[in-house]
N, C-alpha and C. Protein backbone atom coordinates (compact mmCIF):
# COMPACT_ATOMS: atom_id res chain seq x y z
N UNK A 1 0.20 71.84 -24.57
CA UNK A 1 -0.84 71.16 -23.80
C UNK A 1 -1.13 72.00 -22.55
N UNK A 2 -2.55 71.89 -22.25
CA UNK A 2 -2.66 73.27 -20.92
C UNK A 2 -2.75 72.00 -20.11
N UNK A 3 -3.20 73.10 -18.48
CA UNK A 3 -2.64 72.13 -17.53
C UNK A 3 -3.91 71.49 -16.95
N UNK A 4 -4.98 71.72 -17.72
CA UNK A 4 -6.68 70.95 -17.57
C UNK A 4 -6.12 69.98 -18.20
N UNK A 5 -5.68 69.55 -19.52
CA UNK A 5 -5.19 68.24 -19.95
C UNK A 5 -4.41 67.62 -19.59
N UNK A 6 -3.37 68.24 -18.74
CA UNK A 6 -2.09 66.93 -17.86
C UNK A 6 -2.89 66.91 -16.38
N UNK A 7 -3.82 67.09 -16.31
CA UNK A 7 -4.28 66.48 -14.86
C UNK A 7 -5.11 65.33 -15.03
N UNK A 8 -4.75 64.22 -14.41
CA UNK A 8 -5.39 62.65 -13.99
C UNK A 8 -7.10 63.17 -13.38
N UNK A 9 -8.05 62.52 -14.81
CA UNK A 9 -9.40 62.74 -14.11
C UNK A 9 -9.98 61.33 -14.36
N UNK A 10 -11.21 61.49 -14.00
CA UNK A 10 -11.72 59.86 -14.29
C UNK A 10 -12.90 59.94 -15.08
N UNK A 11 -13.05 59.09 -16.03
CA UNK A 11 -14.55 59.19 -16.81
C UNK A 11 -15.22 57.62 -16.32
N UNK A 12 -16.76 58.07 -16.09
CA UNK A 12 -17.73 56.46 -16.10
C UNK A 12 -18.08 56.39 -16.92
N UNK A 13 -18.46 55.25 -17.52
CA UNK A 13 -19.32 54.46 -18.29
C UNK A 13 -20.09 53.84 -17.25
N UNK A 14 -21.13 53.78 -18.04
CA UNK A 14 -22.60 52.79 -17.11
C UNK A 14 -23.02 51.55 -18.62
N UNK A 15 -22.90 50.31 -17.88
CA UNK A 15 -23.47 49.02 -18.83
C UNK A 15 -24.63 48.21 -18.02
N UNK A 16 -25.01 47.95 -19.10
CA UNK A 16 -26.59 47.31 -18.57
C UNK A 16 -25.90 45.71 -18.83
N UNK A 17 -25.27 45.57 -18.85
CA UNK A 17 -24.68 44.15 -19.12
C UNK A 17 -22.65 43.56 -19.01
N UNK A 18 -22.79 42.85 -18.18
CA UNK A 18 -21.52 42.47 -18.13
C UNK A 18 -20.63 42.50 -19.47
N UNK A 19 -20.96 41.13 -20.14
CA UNK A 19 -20.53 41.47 -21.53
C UNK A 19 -20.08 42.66 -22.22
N UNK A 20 -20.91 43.65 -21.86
CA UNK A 20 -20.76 44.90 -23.04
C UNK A 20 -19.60 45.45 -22.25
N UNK A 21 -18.98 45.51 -20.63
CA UNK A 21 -17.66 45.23 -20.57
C UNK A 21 -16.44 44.74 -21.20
N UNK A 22 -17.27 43.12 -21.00
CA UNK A 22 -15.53 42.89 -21.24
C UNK A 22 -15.00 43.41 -23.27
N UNK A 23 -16.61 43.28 -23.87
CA UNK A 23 -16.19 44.34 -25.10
C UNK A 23 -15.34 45.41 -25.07
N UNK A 24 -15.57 46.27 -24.32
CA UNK A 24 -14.84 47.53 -24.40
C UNK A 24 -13.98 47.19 -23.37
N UNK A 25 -13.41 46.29 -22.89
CA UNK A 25 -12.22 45.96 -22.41
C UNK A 25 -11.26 46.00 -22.99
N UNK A 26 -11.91 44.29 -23.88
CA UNK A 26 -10.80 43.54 -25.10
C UNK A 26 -10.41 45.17 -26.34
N UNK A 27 -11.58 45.97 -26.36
CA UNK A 27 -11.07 46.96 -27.52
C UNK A 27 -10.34 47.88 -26.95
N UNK A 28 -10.16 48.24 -25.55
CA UNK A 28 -9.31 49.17 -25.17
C UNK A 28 -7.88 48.20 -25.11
N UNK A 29 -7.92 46.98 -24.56
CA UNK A 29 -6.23 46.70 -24.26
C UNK A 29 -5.79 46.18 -25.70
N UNK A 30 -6.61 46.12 -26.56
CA UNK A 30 -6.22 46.07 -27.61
C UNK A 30 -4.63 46.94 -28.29
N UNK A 31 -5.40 48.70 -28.03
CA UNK A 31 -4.49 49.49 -28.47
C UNK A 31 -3.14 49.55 -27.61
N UNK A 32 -2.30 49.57 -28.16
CA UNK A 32 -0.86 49.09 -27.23
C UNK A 32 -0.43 50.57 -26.62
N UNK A 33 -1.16 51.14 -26.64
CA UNK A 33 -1.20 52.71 -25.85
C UNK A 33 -1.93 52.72 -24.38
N UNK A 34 -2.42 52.16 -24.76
CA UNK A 34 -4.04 51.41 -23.69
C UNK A 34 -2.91 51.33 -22.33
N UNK A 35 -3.06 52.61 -21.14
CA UNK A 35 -1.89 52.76 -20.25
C UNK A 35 -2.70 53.25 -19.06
N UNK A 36 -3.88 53.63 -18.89
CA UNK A 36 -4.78 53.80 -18.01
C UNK A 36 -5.12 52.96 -17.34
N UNK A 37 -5.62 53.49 -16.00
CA UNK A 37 -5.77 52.63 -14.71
C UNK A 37 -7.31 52.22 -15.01
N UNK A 38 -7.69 51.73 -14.41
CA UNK A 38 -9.41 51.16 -14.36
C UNK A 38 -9.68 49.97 -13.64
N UNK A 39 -11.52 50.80 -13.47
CA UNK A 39 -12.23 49.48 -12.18
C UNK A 39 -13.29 49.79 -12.89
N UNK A 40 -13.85 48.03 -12.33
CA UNK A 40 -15.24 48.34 -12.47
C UNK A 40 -15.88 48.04 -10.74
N UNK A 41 -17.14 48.47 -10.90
CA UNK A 41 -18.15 48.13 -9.99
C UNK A 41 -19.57 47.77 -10.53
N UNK A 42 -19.91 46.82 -9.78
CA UNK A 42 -21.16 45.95 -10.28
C UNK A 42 -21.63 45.35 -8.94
N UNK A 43 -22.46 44.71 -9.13
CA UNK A 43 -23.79 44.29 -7.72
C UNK A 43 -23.86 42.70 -8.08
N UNK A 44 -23.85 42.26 -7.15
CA UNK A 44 -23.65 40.38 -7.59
C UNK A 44 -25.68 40.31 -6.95
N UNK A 45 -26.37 39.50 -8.05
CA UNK A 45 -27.58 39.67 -7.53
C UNK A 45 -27.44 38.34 -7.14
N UNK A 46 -29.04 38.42 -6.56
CA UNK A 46 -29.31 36.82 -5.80
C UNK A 46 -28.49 34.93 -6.81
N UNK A 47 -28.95 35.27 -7.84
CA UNK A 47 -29.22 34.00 -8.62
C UNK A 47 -27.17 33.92 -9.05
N UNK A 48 -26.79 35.08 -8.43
CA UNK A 48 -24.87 34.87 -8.41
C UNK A 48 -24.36 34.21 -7.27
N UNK A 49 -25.00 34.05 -6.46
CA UNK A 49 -24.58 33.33 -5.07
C UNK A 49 -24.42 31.66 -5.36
N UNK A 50 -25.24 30.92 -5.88
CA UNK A 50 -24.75 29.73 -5.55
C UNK A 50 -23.54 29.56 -5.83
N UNK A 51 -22.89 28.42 -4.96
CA UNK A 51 -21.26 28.01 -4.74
C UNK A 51 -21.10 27.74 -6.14
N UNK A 52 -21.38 26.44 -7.31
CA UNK A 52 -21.47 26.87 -8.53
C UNK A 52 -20.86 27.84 -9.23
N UNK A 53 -21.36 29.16 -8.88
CA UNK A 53 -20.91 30.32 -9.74
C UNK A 53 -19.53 30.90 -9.22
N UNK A 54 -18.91 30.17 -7.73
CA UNK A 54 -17.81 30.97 -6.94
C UNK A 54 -17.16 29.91 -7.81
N UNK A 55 -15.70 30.56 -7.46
CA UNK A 55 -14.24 29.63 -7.78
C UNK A 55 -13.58 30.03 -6.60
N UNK A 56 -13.00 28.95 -5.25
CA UNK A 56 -11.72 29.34 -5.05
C UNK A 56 -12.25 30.72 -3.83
N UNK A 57 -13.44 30.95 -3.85
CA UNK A 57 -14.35 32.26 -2.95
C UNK A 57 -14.37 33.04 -4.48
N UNK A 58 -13.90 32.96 -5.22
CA UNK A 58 -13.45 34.13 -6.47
C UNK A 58 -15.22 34.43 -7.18
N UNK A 59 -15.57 35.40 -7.45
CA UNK A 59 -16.77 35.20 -8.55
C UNK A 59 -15.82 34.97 -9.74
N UNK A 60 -16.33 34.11 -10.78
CA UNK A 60 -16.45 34.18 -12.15
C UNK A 60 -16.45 34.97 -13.02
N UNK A 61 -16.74 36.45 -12.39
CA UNK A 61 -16.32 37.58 -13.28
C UNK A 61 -14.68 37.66 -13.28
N UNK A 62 -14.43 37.52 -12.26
CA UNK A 62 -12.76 37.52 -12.22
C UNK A 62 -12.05 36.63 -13.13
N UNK A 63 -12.82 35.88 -13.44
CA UNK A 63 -11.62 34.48 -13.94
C UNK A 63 -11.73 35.44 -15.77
N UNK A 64 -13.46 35.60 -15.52
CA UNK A 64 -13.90 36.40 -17.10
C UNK A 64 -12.66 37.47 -17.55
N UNK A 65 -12.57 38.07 -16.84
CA UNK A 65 -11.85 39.63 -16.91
C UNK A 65 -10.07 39.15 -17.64
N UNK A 66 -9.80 37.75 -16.77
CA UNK A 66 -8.50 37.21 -16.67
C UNK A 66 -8.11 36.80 -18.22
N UNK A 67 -9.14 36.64 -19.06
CA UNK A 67 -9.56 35.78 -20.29
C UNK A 67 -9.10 37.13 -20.96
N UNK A 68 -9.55 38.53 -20.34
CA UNK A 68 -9.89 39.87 -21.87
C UNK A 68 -8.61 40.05 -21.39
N UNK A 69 -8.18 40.46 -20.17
CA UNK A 69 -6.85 41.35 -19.79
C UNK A 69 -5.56 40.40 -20.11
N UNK A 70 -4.27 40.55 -20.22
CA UNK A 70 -3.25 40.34 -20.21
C UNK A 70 -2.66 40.42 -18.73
N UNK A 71 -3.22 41.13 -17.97
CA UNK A 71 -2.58 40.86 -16.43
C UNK A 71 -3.61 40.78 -15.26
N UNK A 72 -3.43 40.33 -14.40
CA UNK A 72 -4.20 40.18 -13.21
C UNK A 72 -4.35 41.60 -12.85
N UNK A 73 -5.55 41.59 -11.79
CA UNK A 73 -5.93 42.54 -11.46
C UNK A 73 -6.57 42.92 -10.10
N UNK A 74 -6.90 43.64 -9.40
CA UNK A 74 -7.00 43.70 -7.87
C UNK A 74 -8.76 43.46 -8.01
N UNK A 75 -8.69 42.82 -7.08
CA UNK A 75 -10.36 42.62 -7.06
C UNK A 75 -10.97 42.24 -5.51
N UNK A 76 -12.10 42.62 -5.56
CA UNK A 76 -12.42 42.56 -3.84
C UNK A 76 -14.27 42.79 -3.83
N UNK A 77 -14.96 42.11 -2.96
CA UNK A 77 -16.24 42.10 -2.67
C UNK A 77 -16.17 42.46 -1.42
N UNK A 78 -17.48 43.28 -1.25
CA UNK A 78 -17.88 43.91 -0.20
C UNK A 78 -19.78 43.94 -0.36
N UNK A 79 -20.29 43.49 1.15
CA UNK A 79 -21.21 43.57 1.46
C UNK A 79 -22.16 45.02 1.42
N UNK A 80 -23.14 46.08 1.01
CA UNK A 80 -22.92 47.31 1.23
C UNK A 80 -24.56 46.91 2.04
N UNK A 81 -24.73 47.87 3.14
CA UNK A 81 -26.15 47.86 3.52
C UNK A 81 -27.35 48.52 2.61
N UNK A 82 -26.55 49.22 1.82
CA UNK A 82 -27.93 50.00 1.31
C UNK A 82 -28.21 49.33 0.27
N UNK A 83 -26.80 48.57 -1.13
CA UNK A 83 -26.79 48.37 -2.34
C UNK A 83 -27.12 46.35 -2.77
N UNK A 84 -26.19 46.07 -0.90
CA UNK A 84 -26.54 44.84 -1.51
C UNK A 84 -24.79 44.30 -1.64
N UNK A 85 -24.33 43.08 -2.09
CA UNK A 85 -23.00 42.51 -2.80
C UNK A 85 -22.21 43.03 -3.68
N UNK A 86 -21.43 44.06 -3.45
CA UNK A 86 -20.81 45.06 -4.83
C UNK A 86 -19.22 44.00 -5.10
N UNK A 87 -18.93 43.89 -6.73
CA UNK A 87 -17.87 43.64 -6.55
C UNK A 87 -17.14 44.61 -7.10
N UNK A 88 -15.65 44.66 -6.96
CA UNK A 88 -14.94 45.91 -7.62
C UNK A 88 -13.90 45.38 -7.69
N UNK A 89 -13.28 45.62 -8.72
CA UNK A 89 -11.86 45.44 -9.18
C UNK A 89 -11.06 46.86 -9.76
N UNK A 90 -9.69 46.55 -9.82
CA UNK A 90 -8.69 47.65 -10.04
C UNK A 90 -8.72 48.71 -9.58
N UNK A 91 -8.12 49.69 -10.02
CA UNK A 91 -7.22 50.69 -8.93
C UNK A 91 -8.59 51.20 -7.40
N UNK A 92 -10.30 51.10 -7.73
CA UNK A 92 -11.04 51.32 -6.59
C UNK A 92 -10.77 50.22 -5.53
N UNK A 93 -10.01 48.96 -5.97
CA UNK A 93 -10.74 47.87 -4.89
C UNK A 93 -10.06 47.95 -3.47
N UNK A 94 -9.06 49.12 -3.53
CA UNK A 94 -8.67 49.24 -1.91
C UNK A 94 -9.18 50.25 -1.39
N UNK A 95 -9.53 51.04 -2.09
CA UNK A 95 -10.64 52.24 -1.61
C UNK A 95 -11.75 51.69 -1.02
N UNK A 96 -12.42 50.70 -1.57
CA UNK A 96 -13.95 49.67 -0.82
C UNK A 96 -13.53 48.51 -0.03
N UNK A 97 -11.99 48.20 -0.19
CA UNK A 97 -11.89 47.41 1.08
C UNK A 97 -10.93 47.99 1.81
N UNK A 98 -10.78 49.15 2.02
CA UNK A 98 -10.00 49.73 2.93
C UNK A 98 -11.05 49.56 4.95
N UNK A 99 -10.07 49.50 5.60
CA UNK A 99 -11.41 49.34 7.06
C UNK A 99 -11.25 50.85 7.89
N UNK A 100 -12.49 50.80 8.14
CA UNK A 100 -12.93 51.56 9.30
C UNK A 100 -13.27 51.24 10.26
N UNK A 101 -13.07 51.72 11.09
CA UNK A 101 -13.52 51.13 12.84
C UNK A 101 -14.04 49.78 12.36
N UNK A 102 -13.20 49.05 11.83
CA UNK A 102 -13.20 47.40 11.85
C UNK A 102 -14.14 47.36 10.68
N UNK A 103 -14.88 47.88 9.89
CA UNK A 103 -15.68 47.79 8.53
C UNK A 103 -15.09 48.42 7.18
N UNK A 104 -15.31 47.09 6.01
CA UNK A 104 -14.44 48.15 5.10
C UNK A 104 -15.40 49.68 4.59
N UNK A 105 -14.83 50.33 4.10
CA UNK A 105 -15.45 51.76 3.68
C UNK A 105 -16.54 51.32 2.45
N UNK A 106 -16.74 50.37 1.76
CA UNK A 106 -17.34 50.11 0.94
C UNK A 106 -18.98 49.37 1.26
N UNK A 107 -18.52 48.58 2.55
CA UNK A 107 -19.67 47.72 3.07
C UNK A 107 -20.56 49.25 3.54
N UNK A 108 -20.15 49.84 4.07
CA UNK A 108 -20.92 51.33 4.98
C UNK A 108 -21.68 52.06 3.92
N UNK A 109 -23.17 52.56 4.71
CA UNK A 109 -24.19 52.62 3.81
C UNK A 109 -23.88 54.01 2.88
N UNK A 110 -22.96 55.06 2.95
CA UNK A 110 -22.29 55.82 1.97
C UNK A 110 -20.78 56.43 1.59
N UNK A 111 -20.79 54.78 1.96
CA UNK A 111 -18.77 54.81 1.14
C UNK A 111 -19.25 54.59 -0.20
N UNK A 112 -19.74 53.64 -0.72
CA UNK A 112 -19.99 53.83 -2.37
C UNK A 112 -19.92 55.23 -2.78
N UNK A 113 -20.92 56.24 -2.29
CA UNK A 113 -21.13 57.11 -2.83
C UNK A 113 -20.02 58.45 -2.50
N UNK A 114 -19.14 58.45 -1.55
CA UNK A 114 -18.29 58.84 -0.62
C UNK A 114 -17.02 58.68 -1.91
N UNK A 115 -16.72 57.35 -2.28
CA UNK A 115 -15.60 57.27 -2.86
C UNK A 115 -15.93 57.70 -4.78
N UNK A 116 -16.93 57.37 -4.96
CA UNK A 116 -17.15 58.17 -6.02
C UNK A 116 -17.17 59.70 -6.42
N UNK A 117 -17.76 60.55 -5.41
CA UNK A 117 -18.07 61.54 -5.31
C UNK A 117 -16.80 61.83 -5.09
N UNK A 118 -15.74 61.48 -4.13
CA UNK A 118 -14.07 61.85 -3.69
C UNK A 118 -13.23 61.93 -5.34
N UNK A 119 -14.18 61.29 -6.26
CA UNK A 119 -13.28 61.29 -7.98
C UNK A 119 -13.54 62.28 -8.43
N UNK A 120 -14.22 63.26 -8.14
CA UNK A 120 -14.83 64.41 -8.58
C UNK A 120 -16.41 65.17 -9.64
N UNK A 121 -16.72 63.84 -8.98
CA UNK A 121 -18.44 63.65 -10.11
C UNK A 121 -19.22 64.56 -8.69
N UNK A 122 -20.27 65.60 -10.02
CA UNK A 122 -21.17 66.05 -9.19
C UNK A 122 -22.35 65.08 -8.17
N UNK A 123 -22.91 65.93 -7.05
CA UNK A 123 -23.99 64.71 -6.93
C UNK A 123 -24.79 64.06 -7.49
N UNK A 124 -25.33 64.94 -8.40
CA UNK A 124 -26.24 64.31 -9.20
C UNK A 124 -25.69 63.21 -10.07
N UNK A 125 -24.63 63.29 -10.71
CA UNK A 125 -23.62 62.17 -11.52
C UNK A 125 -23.23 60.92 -10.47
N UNK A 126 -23.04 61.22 -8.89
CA UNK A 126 -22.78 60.35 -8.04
C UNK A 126 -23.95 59.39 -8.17
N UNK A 127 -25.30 60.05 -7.53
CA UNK A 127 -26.56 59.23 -7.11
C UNK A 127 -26.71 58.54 -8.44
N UNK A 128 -26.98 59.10 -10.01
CA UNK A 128 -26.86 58.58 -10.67
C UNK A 128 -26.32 56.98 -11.18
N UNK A 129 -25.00 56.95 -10.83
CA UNK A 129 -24.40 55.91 -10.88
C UNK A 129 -24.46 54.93 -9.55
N UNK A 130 -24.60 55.36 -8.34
CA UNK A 130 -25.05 54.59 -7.69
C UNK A 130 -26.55 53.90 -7.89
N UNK A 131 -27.62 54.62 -8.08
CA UNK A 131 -28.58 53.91 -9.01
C UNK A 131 -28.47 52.63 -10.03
N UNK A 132 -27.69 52.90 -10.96
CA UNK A 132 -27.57 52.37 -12.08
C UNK A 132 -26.47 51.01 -10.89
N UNK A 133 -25.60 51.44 -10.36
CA UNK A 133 -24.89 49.84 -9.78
C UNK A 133 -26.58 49.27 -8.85
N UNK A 134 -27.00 50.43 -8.32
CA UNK A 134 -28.48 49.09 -7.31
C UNK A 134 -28.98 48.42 -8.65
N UNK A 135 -29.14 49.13 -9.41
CA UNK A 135 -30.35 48.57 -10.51
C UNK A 135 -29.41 47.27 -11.32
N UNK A 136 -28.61 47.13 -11.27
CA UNK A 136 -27.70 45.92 -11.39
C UNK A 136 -27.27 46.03 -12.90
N UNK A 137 -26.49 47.59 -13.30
CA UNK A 137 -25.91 47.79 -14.06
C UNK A 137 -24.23 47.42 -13.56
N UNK A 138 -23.27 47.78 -14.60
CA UNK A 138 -21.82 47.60 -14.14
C UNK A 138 -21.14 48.77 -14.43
N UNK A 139 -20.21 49.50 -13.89
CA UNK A 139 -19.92 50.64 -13.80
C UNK A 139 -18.34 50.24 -14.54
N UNK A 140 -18.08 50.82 -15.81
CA UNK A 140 -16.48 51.20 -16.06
C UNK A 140 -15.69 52.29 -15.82
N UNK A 141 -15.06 52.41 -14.95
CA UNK A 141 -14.46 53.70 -14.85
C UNK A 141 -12.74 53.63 -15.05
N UNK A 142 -12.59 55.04 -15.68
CA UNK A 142 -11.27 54.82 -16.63
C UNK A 142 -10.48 56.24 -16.02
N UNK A 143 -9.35 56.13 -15.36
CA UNK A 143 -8.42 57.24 -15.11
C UNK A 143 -6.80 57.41 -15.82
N UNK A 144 -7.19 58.78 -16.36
CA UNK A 144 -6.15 59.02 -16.97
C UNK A 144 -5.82 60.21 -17.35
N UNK A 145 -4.92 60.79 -18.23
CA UNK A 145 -5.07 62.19 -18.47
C UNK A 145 -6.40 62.72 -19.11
N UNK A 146 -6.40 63.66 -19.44
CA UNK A 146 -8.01 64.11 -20.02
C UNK A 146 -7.56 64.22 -21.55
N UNK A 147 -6.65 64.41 -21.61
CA UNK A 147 -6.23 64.24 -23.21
C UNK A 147 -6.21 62.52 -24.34
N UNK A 148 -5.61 61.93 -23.02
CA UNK A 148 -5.79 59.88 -23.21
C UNK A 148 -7.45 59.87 -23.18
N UNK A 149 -8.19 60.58 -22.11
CA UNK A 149 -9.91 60.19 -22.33
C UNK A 149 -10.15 60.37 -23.38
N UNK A 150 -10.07 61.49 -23.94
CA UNK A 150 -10.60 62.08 -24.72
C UNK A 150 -10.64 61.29 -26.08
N UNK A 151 -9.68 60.88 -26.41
CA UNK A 151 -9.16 59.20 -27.57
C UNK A 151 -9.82 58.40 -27.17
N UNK A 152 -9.80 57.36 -25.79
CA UNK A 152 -10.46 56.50 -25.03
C UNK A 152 -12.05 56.41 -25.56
N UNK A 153 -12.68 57.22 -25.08
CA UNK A 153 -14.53 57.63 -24.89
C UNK A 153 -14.59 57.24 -26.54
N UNK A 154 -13.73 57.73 -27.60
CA UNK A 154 -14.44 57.56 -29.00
C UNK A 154 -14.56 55.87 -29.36
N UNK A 155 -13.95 55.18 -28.61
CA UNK A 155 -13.59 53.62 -28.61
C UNK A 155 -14.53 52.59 -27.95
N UNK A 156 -15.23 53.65 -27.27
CA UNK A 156 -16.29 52.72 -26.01
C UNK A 156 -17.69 52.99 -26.44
């Protein structure tokens, strides 16, 4: 194995729909190999706000996620000025709620793009996906060896 394949990289997926998540959720923790870290990020639009749709302050995607996964998982909302209500769960969600001079890095108008770009995606792959979270897609992102992606991506 060379040493491009034992290094921890991250691959995105972009979904135009929640659902088509937790699909390729349930089919990844399926495989009992399934040992990779992962978050998503997504944009809570207007018609997600009523109290209704919260649990507990929790969105409802969380409780969703709780249903595909076998274990809990880190999850955290943040306000962003440019994007709007992002929520994020797993291994990103302390990266977007980490604080800065009293604001988390995620609410600030280019920590989104700051902490993406810090995973090693060109800009153009950055703006990209920041696009696709304004446009109120959901972002899967999967870290692991490049050899585990490489199995992974044929599954999704």
């Amino acid at each position: 194995m060379d040493k491009q394949s034992q290094q921890r990289t991250t691959f995105i997926k972009d979904y135009s729909d929640f659902n088509q998540i937790e699909k390729a959720l349930f089919n990844l923790t399926r495989n009992k190999n399934f040992i990779s870290q992962f978050s998503i990020i997504g944009k809570l639009s207007d018609e997600d706000y009523p109290t209704q749709r919260f649990t507990n302050g929790r969105f409802l995607i969380e409780d969703r996620l709780k249903k595909v996964l076998d274990t809990s998982i880190h999850y955290g909302k943040v306000v962003n000025s440019e994007i709007g209500t992002l929520i994020i769960t797993g291994f990103l969600a302390s990266y977007f709620l980490q604080e800065v001079e009293g604001r988390t890095l995620g609410s600030l108008s280019e920590g989104p793009y700051g902490i993406i770009r810090g995973l090693g995606f060109s800009n153009e792959e950055t703006v990209y996906f920041i696009k696709a979270v304004d446009a109120g897609h959901f972002l899967l992102l999967i870290r692991d060896y490049q050899y585990r992606l490489n199995e992974l991506k044929k599954t999704l």
